[in-house]
C-alpha atoms as a PDB file:
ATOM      1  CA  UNK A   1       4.699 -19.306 -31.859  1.00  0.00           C
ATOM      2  CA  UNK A   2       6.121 -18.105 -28.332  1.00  0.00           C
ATOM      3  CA  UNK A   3       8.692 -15.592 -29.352  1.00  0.00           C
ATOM      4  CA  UNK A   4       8.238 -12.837 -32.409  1.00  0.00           C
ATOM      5  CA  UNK A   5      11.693 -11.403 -33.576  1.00  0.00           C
ATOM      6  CA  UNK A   6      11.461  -8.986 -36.080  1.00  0.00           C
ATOM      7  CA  UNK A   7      13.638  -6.265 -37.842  1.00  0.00           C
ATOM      8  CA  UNK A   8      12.431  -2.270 -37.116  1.00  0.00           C
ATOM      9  CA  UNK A   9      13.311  -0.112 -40.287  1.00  0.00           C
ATOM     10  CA  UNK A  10      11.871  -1.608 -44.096  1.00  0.00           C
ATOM     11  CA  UNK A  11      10.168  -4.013 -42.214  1.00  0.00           C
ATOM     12  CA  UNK A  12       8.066  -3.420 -39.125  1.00  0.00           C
ATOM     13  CA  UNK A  13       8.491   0.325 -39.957  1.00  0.00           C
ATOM     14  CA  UNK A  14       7.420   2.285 -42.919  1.00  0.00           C
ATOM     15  CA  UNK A  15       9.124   4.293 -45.266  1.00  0.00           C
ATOM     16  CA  UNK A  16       8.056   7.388 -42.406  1.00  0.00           C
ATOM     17  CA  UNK A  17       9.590   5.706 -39.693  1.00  0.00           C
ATOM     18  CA  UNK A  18       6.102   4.473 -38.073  1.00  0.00           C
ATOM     19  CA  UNK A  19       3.653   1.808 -37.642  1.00  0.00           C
ATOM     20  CA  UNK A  20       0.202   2.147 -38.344  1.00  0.00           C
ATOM     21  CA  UNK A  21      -2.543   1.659 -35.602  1.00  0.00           C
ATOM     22  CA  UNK A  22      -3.755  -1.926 -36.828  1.00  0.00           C
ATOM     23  CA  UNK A  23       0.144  -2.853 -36.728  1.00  0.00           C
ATOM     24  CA  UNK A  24       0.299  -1.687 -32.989  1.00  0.00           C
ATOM     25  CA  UNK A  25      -3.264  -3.005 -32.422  1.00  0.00           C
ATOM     26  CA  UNK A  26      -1.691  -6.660 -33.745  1.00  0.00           C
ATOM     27  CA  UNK A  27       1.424  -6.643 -31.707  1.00  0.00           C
ATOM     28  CA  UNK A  28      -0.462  -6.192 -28.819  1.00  0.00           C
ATOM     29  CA  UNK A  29      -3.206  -8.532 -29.182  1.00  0.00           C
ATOM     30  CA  UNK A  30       0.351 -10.965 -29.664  1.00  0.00           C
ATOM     31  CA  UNK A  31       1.613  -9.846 -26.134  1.00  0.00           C
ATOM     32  CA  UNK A  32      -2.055 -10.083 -24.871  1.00  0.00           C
ATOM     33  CA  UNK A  33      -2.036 -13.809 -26.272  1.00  0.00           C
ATOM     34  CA  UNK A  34       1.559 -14.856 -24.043  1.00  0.00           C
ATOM     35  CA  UNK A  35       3.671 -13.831 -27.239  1.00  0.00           C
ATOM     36  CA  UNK A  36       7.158 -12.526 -26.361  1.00  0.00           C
ATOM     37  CA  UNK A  37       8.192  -9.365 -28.813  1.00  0.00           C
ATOM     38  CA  UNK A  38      11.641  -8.658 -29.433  1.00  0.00           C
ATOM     39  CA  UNK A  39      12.841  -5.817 -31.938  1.00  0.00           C
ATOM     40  CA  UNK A  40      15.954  -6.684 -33.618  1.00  0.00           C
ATOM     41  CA  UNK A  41      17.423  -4.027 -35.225  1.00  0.00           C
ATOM     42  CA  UNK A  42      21.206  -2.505 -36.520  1.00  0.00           C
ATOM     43  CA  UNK A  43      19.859   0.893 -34.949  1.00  0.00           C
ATOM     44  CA  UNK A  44      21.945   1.434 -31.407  1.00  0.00           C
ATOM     45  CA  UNK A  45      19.497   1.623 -28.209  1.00  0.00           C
ATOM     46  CA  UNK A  46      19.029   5.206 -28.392  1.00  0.00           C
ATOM     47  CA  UNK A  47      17.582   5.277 -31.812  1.00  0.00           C
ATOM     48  CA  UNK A  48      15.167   2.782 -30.829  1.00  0.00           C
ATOM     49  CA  UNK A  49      13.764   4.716 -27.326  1.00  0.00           C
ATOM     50  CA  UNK A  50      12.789   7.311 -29.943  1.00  0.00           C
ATOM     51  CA  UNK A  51      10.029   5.058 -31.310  1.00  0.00           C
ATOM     52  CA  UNK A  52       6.606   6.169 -29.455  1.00  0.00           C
ATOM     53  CA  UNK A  53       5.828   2.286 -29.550  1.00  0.00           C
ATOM     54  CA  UNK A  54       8.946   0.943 -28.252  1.00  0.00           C
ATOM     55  CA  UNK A  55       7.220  -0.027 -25.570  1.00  0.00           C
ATOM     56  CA  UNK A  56       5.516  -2.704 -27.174  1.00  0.00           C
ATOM     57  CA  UNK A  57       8.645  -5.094 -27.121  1.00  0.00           C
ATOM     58  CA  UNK A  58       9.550  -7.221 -24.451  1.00  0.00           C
ATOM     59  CA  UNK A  59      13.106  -7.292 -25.089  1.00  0.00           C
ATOM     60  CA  UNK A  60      15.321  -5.160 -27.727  1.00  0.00           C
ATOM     61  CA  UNK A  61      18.519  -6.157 -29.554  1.00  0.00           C
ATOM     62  CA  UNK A  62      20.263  -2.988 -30.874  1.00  0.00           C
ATOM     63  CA  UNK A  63      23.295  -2.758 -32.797  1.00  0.00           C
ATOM     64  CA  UNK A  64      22.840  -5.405 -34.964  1.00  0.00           C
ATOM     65  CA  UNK A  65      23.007  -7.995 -32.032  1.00  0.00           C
ATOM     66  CA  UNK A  66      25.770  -6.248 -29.409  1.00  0.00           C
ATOM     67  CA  UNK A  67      23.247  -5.782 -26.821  1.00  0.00           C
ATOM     68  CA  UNK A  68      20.407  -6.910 -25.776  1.00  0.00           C
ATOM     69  CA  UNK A  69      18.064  -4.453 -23.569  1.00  0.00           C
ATOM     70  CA  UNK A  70      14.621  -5.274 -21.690  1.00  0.00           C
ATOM     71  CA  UNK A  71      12.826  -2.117 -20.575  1.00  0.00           C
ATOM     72  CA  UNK A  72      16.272  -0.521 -20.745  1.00  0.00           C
ATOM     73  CA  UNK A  73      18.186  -2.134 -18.306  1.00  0.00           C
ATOM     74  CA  UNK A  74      20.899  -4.389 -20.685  1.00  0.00           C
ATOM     75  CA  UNK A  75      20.756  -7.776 -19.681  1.00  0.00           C
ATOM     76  CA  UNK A  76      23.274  -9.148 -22.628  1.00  0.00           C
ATOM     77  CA  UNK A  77      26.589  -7.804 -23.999  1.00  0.00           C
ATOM     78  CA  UNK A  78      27.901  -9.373 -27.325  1.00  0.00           C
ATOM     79  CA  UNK A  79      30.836  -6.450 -27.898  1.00  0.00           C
ATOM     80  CA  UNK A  80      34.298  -5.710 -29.403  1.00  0.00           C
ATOM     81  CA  UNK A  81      36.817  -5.567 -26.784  1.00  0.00           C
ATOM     82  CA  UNK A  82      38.386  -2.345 -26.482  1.00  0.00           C
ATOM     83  CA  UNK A  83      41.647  -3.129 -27.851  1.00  0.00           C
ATOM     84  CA  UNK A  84      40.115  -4.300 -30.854  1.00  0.00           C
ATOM     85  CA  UNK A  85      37.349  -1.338 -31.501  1.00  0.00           C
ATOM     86  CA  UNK A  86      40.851   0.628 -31.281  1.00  0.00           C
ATOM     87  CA  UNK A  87      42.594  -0.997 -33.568  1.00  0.00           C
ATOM     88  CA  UNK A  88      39.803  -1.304 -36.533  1.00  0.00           C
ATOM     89  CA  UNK A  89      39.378   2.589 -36.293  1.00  0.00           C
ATOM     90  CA  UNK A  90      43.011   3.474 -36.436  1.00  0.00           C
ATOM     91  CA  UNK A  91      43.577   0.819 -39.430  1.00  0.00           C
ATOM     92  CA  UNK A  92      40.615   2.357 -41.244  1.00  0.00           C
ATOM     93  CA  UNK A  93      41.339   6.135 -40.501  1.00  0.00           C
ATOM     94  CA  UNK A  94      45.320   5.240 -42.049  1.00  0.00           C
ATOM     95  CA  UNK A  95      44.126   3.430 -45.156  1.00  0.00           C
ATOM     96  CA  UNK A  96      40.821   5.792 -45.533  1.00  0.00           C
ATOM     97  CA  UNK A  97      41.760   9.168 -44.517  1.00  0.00           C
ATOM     98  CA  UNK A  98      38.483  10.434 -46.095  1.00  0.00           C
ATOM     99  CA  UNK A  99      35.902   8.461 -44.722  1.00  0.00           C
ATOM    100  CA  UNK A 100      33.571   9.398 -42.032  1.00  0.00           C
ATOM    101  CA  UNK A 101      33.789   6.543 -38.836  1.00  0.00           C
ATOM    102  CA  UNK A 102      31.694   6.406 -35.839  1.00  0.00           C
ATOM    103  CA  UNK A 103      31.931   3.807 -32.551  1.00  0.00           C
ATOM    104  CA  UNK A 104      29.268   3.202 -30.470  1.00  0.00           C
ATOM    105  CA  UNK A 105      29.195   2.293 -26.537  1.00  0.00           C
ATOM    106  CA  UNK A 106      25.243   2.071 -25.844  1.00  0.00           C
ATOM    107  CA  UNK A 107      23.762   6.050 -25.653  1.00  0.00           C
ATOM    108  CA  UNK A 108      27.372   6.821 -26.232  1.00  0.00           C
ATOM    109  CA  UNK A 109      28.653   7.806 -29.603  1.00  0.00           C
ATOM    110  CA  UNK A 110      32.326   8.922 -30.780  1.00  0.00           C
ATOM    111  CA  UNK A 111      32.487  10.004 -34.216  1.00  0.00           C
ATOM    112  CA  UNK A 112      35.197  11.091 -36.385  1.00  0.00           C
ATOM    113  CA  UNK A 113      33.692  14.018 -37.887  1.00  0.00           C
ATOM    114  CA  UNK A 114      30.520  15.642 -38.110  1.00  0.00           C
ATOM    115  CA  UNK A 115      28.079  13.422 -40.148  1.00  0.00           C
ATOM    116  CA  UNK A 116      25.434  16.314 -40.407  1.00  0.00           C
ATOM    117  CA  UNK A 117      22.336  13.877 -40.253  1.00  0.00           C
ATOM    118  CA  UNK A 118      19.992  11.973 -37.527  1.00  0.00           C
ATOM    119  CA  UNK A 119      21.563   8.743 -37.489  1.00  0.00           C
ATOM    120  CA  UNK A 120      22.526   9.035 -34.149  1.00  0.00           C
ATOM    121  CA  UNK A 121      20.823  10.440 -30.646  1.00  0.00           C
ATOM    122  CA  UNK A 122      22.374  10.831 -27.087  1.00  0.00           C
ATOM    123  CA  UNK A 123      25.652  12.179 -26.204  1.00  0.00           C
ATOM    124  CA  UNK A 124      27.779  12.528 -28.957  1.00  0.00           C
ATOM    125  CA  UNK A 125      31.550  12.675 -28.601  1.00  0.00           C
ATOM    126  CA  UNK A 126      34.176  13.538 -31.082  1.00  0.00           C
ATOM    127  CA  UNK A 127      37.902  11.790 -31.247  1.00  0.00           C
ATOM    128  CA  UNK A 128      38.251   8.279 -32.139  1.00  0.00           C
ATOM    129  CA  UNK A 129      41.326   8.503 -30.421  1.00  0.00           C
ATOM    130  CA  UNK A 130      39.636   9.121 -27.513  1.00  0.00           C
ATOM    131  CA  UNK A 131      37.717   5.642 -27.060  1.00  0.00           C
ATOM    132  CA  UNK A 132      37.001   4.559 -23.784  1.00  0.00           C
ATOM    133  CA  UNK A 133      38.168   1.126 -22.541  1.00  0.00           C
ATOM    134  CA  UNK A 134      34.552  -0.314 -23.105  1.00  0.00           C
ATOM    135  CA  UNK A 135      33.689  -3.009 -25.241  1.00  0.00           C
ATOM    136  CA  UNK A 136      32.343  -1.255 -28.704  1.00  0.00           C
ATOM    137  CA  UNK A 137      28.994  -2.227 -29.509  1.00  0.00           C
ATOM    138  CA  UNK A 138      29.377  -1.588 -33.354  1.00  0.00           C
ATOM    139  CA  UNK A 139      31.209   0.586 -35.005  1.00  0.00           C
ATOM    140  CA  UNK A 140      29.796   2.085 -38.432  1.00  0.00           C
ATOM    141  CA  UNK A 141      31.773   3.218 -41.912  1.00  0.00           C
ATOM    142  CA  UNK A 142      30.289   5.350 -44.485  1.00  0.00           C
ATOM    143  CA  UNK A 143      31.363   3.700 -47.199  1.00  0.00           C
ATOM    144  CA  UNK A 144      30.220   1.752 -50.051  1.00  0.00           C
ATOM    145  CA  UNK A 145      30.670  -1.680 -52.100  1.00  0.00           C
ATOM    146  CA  UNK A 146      34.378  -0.233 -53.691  1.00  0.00           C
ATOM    147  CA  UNK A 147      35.678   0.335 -50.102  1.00  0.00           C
ATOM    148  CA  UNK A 148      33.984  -3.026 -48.469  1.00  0.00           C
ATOM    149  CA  UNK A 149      36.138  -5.542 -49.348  1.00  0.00           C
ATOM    150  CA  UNK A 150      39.743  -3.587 -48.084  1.00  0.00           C
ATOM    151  CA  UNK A 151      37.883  -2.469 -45.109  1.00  0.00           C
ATOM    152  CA  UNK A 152      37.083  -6.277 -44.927  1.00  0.00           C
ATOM    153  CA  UNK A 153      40.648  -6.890 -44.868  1.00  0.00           C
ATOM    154  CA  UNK A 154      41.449  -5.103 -41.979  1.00  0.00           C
ATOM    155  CA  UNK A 155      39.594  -6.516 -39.655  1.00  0.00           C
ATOM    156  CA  UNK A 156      41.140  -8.924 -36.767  1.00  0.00           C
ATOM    157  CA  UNK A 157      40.383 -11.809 -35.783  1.00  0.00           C
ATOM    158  CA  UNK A 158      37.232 -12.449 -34.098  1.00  0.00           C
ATOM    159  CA  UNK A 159      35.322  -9.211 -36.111  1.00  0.00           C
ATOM    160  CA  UNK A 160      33.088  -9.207 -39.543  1.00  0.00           C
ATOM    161  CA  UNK A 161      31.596  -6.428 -41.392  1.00  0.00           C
ATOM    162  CA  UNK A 162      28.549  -6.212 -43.237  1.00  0.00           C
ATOM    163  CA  UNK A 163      27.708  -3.759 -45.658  1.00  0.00           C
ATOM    164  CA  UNK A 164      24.055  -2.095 -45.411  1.00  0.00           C
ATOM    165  CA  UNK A 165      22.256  -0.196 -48.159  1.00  0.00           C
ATOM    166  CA  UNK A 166      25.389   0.189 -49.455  1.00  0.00           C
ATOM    167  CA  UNK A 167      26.123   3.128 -47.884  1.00  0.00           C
ATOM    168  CA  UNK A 168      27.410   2.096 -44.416  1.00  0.00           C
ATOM    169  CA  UNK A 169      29.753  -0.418 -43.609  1.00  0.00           C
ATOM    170  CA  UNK A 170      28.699  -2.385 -40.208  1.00  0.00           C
ATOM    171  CA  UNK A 171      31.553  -3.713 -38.293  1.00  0.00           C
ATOM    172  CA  UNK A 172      30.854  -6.089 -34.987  1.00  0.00           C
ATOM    173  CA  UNK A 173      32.423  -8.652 -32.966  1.00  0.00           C
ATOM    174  CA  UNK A 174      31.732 -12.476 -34.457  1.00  0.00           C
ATOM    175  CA  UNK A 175      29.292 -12.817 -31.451  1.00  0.00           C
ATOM    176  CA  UNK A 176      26.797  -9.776 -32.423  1.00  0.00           C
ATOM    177  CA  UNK A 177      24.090 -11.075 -34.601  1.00  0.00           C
ATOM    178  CA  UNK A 178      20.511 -11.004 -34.523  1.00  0.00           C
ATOM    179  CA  UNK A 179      20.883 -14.896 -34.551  1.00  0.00           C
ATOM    180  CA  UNK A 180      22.681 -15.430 -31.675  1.00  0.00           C
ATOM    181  CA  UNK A 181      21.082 -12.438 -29.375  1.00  0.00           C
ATOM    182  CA  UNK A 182      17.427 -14.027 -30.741  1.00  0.00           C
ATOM    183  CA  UNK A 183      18.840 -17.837 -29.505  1.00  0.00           C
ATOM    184  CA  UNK A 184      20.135 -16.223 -26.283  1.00  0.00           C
ATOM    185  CA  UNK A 185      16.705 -14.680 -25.513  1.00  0.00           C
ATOM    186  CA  UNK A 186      14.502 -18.062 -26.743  1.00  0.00           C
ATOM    187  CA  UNK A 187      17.099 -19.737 -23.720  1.00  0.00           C
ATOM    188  CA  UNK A 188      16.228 -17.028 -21.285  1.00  0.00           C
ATOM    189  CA  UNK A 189      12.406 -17.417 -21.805  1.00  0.00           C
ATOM    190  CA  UNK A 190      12.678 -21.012 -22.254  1.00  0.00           C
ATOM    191  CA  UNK A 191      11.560 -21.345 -25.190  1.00  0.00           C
ATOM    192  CA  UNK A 192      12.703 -23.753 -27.994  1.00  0.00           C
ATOM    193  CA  UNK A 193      13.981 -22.279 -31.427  1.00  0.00           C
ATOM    194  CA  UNK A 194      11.024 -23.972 -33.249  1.00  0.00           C
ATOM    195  CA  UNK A 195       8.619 -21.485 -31.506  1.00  0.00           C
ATOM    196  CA  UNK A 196      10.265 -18.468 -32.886  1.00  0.00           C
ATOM    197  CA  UNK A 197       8.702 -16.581 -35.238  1.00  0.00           C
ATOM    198  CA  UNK A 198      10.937 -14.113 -37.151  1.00  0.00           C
ATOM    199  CA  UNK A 199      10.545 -11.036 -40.027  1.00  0.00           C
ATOM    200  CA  UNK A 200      13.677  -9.196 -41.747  1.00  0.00           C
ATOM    201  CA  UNK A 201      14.304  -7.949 -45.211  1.00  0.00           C
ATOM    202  CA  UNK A 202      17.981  -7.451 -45.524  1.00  0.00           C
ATOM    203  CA  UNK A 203      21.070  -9.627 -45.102  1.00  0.00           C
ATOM    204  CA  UNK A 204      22.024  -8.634 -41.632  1.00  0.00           C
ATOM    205  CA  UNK A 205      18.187 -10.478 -40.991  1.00  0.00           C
ATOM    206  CA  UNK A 206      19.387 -13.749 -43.342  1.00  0.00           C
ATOM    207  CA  UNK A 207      20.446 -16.357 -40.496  1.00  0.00           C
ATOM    208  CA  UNK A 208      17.976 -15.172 -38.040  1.00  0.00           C
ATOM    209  CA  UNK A 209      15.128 -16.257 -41.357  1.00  0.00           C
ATOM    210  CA  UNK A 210      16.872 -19.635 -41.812  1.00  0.00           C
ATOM    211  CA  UNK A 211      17.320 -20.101 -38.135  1.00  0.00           C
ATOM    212  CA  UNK A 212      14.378 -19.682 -35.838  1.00  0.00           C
ATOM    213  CA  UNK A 213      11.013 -21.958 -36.432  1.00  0.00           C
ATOM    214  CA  UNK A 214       9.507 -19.568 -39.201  1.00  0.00           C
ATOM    215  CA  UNK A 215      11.368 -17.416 -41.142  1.00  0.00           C
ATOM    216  CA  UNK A 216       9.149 -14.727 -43.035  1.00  0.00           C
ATOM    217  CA  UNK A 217      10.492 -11.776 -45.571  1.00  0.00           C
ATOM    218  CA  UNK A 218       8.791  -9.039 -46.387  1.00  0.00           C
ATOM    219  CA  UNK A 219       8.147  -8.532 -50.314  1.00  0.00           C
ATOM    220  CA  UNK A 220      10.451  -5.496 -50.168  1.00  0.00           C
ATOM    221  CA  UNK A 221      13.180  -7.567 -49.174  1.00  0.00           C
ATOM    222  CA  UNK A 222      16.521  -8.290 -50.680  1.00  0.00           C
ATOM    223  CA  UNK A 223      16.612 -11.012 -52.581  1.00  0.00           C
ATOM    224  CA  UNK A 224      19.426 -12.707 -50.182  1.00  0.00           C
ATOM    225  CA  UNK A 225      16.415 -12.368 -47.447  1.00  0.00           C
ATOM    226  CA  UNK A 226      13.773 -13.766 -49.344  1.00  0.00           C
ATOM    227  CA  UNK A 227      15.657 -16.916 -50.286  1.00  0.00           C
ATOM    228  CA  UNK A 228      16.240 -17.781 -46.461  1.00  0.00           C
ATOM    229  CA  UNK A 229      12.456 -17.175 -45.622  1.00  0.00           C
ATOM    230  CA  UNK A 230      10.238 -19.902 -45.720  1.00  0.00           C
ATOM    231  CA  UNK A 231       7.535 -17.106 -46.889  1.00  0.00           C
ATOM    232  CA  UNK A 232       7.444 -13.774 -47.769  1.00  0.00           C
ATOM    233  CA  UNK A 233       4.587 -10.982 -46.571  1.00  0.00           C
ATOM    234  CA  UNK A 234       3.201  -7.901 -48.187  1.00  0.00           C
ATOM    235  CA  UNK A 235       5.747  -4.829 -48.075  1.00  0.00           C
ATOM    236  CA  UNK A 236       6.149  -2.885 -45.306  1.00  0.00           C
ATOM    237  CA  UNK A 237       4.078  -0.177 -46.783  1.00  0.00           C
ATOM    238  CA  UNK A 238       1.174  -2.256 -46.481  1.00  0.00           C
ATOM    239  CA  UNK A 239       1.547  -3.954 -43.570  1.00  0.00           C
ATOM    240  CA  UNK A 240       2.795  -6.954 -44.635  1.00  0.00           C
ATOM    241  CA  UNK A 241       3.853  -8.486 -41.264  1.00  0.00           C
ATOM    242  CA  UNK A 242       0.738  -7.232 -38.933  1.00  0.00           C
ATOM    243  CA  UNK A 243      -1.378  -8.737 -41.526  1.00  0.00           C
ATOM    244  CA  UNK A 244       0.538 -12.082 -41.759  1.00  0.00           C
ATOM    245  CA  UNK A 245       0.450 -12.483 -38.360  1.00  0.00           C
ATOM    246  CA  UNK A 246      -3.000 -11.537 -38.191  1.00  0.00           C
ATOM    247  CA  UNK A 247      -3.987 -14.164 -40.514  1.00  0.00           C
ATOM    248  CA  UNK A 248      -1.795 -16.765 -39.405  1.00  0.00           C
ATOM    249  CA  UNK A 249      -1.192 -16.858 -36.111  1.00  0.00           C
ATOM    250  CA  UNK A 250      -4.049 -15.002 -34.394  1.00  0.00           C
ATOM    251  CA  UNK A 251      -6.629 -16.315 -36.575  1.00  0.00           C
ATOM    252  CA  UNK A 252      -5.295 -19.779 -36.035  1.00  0.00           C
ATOM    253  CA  UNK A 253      -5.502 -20.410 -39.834  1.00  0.00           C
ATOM    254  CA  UNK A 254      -3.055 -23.367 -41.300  1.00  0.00           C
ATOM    255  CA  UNK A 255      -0.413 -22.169 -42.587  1.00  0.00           C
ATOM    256  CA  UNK A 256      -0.443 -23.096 -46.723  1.00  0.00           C
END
């Protein structure tokens, strides 16, 4: 393995937000051994620079694969245009009055309305009708299963949604995935698809499992996730991946 993808929160991170020592100790004996590291991760960049270890990663794709960042500088852009992120938020404020929307543009975020929590750092702006002619890099619902599908609906061509812990509704442009932001960095190292090595436990992680050389879930995963691994690892409460990865690629032990 040449390249190590893998998702940040129920995955790499436990359930406190952190990695334990022999998880850090593992990633770097990875970089140590010529191993690229790449987070990949629905958080936007600004949630991610929070992490004391972000430095451990080569590369990081935020926002569910909008942008792609090595030590901060962005060196890939998979956004909405601007005309579009307009048009999904006004659709969506006129058919859900009551939910709470927010669009982000990199450590830029314009909500709706307060949201009262810590989902988001930077500078925080408030107006949707105030978007800047940017391309969005996601923009983010709170809103369940009943409203998914309608939301769904009102998306133009060339955007998806995905729905995540069924709380928030993910909306991006076709481009953003982990998938295609982890293919675009394998082509920038040179390095071929079957020499990625990639962890994820929820469906936003499912392509980037069935694409890249190894796919592995982590026990906590979604079923959805587990299905597209070709194994699955302890949970990440035990550190599952750090001790995969410890036993199968820096110990050099066959894989069963």
């Amino acid at each position: 393995m040449k390249l190590l993808v893998t998702d940040l929160d129920r995955t790499l991170l436990r359930g406190d937000k952190t990695i334990s020592e022999y998880t850090a100790r593992v990633l770097g004996r990875c970089r140590a051994r010529g191993i690229k590291i790449a987070f990949a991760t629905a958080r936007p960049k600004n949630r991610v620079d929070l992490l004391p270890f972000a430095g451990l990663a080569d590369a990081v794709v935020v926002s569910n694969g909008a942008a792609v960042y090595e030590r901060g500088v962005r060196v890939a852009q998979f956004g909405m245009p601007a005309d579009a992120a307009k048009q999904v938020t006004r659709a969506i404020q006129e058919a859900f009055p009551e939910l709470r929307l927010s669009c982000e543009y990199g450590d830029v975020t314009y909500h709706s309305s307060q949201f009262g929590d810590a989902l988001w750092e930077g500078e925080i702006r408030f107006g949707l009708d105030k978007l800047p002619d940017l391309p969005a890099e996601k923009i983010v619902v709170r809103a369940g299963e009943g409203e998914y599908p309608r939301i769904q609906a009102l998306l133009p061509g060339g955007c998806y949604a995905q729905l995540c812990e069924n709380r928030l509704v993910l909306i991006m442009h076709e481009t953003a995935t982990k998938w295609n932001a982890a293919r675009w960095l394998a082509a920038r190292y040179g390095i071929g698809m079957e020499h990625v090595l990639a962890f994820g436990d929820d469906v936003n992680d499912v392509e980037l499992l069935r694409g890249c050389g190894v796919g592995v879930a982590v026990s906590n995963a979604l079923e959805e996730a587990k299905a597209a691994a070709d194994f699955v690892c302890g949970s990440n409460e035990e550190d599952g991946e750090a001790a995969w990865i410890e036993r199968h690629i820096l110990w050099g032990e066959r894989m069963p």
